[in-house]
Structure formats: structure tokens, C-alpha cells
Protein backbone atom coordinates (compact mmCIF):
# COMPACT_ATOMS: atom_id res chain seq x y z
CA UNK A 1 101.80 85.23 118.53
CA UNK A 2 99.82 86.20 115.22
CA UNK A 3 100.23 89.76 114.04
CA UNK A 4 97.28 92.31 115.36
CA UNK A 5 95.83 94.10 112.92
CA UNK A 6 94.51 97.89 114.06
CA UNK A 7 92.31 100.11 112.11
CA UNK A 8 89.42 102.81 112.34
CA UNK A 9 85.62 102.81 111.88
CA UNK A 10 85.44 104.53 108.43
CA UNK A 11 86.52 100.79 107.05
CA UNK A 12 82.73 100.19 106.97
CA UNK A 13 83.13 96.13 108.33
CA UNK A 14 80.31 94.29 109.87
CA UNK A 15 80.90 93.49 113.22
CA UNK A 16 81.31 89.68 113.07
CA UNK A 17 84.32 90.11 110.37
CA UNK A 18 85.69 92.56 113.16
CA UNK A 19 85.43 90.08 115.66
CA UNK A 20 86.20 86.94 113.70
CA UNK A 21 89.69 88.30 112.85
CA UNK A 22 90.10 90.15 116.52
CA UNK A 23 90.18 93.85 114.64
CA UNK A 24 91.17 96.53 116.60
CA UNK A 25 88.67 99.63 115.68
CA UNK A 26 89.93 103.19 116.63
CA UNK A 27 86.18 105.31 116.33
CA UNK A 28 86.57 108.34 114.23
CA UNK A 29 84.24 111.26 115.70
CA UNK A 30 80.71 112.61 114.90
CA UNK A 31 79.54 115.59 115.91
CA UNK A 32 75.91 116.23 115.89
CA UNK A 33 74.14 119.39 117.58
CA UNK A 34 77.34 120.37 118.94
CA UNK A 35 78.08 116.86 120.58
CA UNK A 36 80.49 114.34 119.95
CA UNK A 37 80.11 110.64 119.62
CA UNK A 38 82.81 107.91 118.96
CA UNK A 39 81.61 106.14 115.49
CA UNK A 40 79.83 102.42 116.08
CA UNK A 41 80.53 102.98 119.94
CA UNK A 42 77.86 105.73 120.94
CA UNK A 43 76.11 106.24 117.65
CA UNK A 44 75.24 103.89 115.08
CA UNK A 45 74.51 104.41 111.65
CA UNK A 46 70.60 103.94 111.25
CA UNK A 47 70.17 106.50 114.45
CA UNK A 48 72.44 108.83 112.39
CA UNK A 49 70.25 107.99 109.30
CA UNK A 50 67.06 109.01 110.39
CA UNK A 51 68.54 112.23 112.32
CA UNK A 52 69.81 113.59 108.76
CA UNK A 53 66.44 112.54 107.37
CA UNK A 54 64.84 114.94 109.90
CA UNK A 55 67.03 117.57 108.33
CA UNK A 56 70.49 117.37 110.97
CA UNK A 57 73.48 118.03 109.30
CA UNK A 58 76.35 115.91 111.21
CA UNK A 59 80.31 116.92 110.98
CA UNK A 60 83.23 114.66 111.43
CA UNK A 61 86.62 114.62 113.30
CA UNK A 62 89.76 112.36 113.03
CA UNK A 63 90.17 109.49 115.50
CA UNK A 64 91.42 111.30 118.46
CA UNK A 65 95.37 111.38 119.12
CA UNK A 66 95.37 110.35 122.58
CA UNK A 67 92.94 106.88 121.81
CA UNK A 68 95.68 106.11 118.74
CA UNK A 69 98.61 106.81 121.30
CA UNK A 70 96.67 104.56 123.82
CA UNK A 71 95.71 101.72 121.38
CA UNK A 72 99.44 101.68 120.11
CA UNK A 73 101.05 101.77 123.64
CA UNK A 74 98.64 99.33 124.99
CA UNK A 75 99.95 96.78 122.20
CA UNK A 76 104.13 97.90 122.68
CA UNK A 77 103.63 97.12 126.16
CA UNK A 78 102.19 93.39 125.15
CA UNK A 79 105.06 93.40 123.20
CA UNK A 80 102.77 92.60 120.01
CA UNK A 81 104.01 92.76 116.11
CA UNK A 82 101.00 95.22 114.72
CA UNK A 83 99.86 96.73 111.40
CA UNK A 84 98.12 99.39 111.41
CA UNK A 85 95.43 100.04 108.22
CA UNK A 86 94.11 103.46 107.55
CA UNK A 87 91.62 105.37 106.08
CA UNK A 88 92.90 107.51 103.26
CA UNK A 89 95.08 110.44 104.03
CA UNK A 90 93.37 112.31 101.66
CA UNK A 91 90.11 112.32 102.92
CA UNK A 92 90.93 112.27 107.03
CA UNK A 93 93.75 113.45 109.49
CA UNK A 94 93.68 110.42 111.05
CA UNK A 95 96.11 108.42 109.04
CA UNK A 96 98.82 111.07 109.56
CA UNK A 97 98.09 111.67 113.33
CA UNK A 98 98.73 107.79 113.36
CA UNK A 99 102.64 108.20 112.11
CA UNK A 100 103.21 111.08 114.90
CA UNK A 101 101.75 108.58 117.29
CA UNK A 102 103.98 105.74 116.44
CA UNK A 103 107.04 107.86 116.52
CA UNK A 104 105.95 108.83 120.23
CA UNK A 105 105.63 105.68 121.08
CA UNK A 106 108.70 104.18 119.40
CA UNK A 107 110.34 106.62 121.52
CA UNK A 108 108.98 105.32 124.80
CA UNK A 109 109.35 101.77 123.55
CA UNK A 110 111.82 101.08 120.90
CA UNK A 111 111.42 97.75 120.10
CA UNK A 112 108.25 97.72 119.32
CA UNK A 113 107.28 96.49 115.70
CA UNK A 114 104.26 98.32 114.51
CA UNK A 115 103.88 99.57 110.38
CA UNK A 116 101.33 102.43 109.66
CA UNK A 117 99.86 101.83 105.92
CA UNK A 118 97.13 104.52 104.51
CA UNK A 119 94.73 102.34 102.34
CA UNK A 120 93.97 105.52 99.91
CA UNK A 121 90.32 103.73 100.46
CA UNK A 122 87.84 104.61 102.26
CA UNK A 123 84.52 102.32 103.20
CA UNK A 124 84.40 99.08 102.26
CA UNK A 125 87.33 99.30 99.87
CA UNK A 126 89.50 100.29 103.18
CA UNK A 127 87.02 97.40 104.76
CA UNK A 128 87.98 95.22 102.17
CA UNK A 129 91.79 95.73 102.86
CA UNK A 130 91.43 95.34 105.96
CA UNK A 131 89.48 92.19 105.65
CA UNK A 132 92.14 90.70 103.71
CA UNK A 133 95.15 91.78 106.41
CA UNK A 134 92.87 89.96 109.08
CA UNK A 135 92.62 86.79 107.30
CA UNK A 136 96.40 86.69 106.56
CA UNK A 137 97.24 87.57 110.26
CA UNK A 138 94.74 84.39 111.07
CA UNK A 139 96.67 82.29 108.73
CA UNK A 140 100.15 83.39 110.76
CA UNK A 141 101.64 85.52 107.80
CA UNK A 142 104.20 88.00 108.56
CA UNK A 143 103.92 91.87 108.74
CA UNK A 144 105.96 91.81 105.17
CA UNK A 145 103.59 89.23 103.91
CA UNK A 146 100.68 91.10 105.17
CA UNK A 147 101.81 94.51 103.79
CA UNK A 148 102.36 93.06 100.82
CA UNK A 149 99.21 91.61 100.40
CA UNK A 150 97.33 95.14 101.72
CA UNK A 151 99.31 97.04 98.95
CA UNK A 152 98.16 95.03 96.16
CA UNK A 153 94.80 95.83 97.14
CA UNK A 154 94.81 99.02 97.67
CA UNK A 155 96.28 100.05 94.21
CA UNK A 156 93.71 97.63 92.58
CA UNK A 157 90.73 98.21 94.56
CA UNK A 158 87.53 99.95 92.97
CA UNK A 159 85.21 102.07 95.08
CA UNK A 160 81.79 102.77 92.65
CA UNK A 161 79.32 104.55 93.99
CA UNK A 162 76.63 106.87 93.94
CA UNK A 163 74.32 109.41 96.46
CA UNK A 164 71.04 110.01 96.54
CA UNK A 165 71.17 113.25 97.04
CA UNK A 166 73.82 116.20 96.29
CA UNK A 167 73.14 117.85 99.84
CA UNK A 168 75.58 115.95 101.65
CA UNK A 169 78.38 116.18 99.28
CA UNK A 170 77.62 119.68 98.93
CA UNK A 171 77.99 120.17 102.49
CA UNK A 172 80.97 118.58 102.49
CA UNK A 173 82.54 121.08 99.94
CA UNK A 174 82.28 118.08 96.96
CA UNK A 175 80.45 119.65 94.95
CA UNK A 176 78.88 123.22 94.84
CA UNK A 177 75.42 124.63 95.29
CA UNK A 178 74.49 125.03 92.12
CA UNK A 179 74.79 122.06 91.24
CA UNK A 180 73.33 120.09 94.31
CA UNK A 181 70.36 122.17 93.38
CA UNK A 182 70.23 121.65 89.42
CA UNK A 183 70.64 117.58 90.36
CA UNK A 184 67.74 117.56 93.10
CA UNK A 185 65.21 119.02 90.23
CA UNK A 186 66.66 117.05 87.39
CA UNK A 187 67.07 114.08 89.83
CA UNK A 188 70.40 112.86 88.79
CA UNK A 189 72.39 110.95 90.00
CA UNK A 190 76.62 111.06 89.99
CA UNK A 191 78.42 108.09 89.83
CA UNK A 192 82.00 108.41 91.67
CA UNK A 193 84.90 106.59 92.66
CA UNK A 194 88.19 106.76 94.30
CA UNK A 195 91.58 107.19 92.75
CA UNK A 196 94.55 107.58 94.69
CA UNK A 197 92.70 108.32 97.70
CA UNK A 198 90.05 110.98 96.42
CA UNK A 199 86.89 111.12 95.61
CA UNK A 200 86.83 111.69 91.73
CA UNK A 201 83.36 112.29 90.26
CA UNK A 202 83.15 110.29 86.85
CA UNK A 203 79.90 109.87 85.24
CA UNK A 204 76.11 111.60 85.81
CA UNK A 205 73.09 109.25 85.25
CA UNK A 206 69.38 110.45 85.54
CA UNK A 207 67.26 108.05 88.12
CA UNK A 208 67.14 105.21 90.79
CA UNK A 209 67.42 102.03 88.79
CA UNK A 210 69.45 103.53 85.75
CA UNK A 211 72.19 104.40 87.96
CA UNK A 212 72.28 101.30 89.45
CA UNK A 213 72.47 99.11 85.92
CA UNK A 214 74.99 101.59 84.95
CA UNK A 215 77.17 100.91 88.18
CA UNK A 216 77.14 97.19 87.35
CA UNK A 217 78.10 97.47 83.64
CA UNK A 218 81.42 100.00 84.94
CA UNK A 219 81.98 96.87 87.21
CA UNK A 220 81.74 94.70 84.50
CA UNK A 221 84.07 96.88 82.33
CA UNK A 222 86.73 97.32 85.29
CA UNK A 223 86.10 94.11 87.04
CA UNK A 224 89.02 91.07 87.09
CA UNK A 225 87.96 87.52 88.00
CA UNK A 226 84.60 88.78 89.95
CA UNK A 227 83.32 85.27 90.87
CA UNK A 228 86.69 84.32 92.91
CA UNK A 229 86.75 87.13 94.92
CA UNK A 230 85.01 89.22 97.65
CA UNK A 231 82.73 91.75 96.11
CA UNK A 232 81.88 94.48 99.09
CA UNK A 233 78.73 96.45 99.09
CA UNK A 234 77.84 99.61 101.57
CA UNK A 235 74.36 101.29 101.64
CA UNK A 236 73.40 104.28 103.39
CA UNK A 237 70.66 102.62 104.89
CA UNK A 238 68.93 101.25 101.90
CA UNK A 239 69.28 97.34 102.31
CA UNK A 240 66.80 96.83 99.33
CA UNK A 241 69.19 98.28 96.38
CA UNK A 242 71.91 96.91 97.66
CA UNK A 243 70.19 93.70 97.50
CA UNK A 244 69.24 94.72 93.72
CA UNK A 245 72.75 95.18 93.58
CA UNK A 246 73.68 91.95 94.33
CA UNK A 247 71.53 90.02 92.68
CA UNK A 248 72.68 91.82 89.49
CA UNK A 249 76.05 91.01 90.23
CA UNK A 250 74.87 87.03 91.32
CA UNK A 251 73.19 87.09 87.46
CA UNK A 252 75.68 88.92 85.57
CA UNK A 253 79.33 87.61 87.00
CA UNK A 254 78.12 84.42 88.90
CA UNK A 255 79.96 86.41 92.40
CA UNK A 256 79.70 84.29 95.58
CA UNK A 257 81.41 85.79 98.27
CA UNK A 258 79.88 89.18 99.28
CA UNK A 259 80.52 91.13 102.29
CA UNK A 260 77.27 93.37 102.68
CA UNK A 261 77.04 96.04 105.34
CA UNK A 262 75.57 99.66 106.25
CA UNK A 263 77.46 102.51 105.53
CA UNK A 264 78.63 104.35 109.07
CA UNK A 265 78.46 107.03 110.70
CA UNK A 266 81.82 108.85 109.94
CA UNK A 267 81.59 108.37 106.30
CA UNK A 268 77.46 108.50 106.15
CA UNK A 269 77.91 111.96 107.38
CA UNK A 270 79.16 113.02 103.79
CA UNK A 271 77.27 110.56 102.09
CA UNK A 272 74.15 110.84 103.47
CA UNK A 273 71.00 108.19 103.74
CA UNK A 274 69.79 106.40 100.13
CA UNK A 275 73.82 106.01 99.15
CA UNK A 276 75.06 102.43 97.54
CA UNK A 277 78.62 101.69 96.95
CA UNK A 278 80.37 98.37 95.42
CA UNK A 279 84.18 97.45 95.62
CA UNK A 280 86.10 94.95 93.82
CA UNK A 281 89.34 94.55 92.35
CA UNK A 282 90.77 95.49 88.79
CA UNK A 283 93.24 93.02 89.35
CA UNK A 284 93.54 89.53 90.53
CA UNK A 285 96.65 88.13 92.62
């Protein structure tokens, strides 16, 4: 019996890779007008999109303790070897609620082989990581193999991105007022990424399509090997540059295998509509 692989909805993966590789997905929550909804189950993205459009302003919540403890127990009980991939500790409870869980559970069932790993990633770069533990768990590799494997690519994966507007990261204590206000009248645009698990602002560009070009020549400059591997690419409900974005990346490094997808709910919140984010690695196996 193949290893299971078990994550959460912040990993940003389409729902055919999800159900290709027989994914697990633990919803992390959104709470909009004072309600909550489990992420991809009883919201989806676009609905979430055109709410914050209309001027809502959504909060999130950690993956609840009691659906981890269920989803964990459910697989002891099956007696299944697990692995368990994260979204970064530094950006959501969730990971660390996960270790308390599997302790509790260990407890009730000892034997059970399950390993908790925080990606430090978050959207597709978690999505990518993940994508890579299903297809090794297809292939029949072993929860050492497989760990292996997920922590080479978290310590070499690239998250690049940019928002199209300050707001939302402003709202989610990223940036301050001032300058969420300065950017929306000079209309620029931050480029960010993630390093060791945090959102790390590194470079302001002014416009749309200048921001994108400058996006593809930092994955140029950071990029290893781009046409042999899975390029990911997340947009806040903005198919059409992250098409632009791919076809500059088709041109420019001859990439072939892309994983495309929307941006949802539990990380949208903070990003907000109009965002586009690429991941690839730095490093090649």
C-alpha cells in the first residue's frame, strides 16, 4: 500500500493534480461577514474574488484541530504510512496544530507511521512540493524517499510574485498605510518572495507589464534548468497575465511543463484579486 500524502488548501493545486495523486486536502478557514467557510469546499476563489472587488475584506483561520485529528485518525485506523505537507509555519498555525495532533493520535495508536513536514512555502511553491510527494508516492517510494525529495524542494523553491494592490497586504499587517496609499497613487507595484517561510519584500517596479518583464528576468537570474522542470503559476483571478506570463517563460527558457491555477481563497484573502505568482527551483536534483 503506497504512502498517502495529506496536506491543506493554501497549496494552491488544481483539482485534477489533487485527484490524480489521491491528495488528501485539510480546508483552511475563511471568514467573510462574520461567517466561516472551509477553503475550495464552501467557497471558491472567483466567488471570493468578486466579493473583495465589491469592497469585503475576508480574514483567515488555521485548518481546524479537530478535522486534522480526524483526517490523521481516520488514516491510523487504516493502518496507512502518511506524510503530511504543510503550509509554512510562519505564515499559519496550522502546521504546528498538525504536530500536537499527531502526538494525540500516536498516543491512541502507536504504531502508526505518519511524518509532519512544514514546506516554509506557501501557494504553489507548497503546491509544487506537494505535487512532487504525490508523484513519488504513485511511483511506490518510501516516506524517507519522499521526505527527502520534499526537502530538496522546499530549500530550493522560488515563490516571485507581485499584488495589484497594497490594500490587502496592508490589511494583513505586510505593509503599512502609508505606504499602501503612496503605491495606489504612484501605481507601483512590489515584487516579493519567500525565504525561509516569510514573505520578504525585494524589489518595487512602477506598472502592469513592467513588473511582469521584471519578474521573468529575476527568474531568469535565479532559475536552474527551467525547461526540465515544472514551472507553477497562481493568479488572483487574472488568467490573462498569467498567460503573458507563460508565454514569456515558453519564449525566453523554452519551459514545457506548467502547472497553472487560481490563487485560493485562504491565501487570496491577503493577496487579493489582480495578484500573479511564479515558482521554480534554484536548484536542479
Amino acid at each position: 500500500m503506497r504512502v498517502k500524502i495529506i496536506t491543506d488548501s493554501a497549496c494552491d493545486l488544481p483539482k485534477e493534480i489533487i485527484k490524480k495523486y489521491d491528495i488528501e486536502v485539510m480546508p483552511l478557514m475563511v471568514i467573510l461577514n462574520e461567517k466561516e467557510y472551509e477553503d475550495g469546499v464552501d467557497i471558491e476563489a472567483e466567488n471570493l474574488y468578486k466579493r473583495m472587488r465589491e469592497g469585503a475584506a475576508p480574514k483567515t483561520a488555521q485548518a481546524s484541530p479537530g478535522k486534522i485529528k480526524e483526517v490523521f485518525t481516520k488514516y491510523a485506523k487504516e493502518n496507512r504510512e502518511c506524510v503530511y505537507v504543510g503550509f509554512s509555519s510562519e505564515l499559519s498555525g496550522t502546521f504546528n496544530t498538525s504536530v500536537i495532533m499527531k502526538e494525540e493520535v500516536l498516543e491512541e495508536y502507536p504504531d502508526f507511521k505518519i511524518e509532519v513536514f512544514d514546506s516554509k512555502a506557501a501557494s504553489m511553491g507548497f503546491g509544487l512540493i506537494v505535487h512532487k510527494a504525490g508523484q513519488l508516492a504513485e511511483e511506490g517510494k518510501s516516506i524517507e524517499e519522499i521526505l527527502e525529495a520534499v526537502d530538496f524542494y522546499s530549500k530550493h523553491m522560488e515563490h516571485i510574485f507581485t499584488v495589484d494592490s497594497l490594500e490587502y497586504l496592508y490589511r494583513g499587517g505586510r505593509v503599512s498605510k502609508t505606504k499602501a496609499f503612496v503605491g495606489g497613487l504612484l501605481n507601483i507595484k512590489p515584487i516579493l518572495d519567500v525565504e525561509d517561510g516569510k514573505l520578504i519584500p525585494i524589489e518595487k517596479v512602477r506598472g502592469r507589464n513592467k513588473v511582469v518583464k521584471r519578474m521573468i528576468e529575476i527568474m531568469k537570474e535565479r532559475g536552474k534548468d527551467l525547461e526540465n522542470q515544472v514551472v507553477g503559476i497562481s493568479h488572483g483571478d487574472d488568467i490573462e497575465v498569467a498567460m503573458q506570463a507563460k508565454e514569456l517563460m515558453e519564449t525566453n527558457f523554452g519551459v514545457k511543463n506548467f502547472i497553472v491555477s487560481m490563487i485560493g481563497s485562504s491565501v487570496g484573502s491577503h493577496s487579493g484579486p489582480g495578484t500573479l505568482a511564479i515558482f521554480f527551483l534554484n536548484k536542479t536534483e
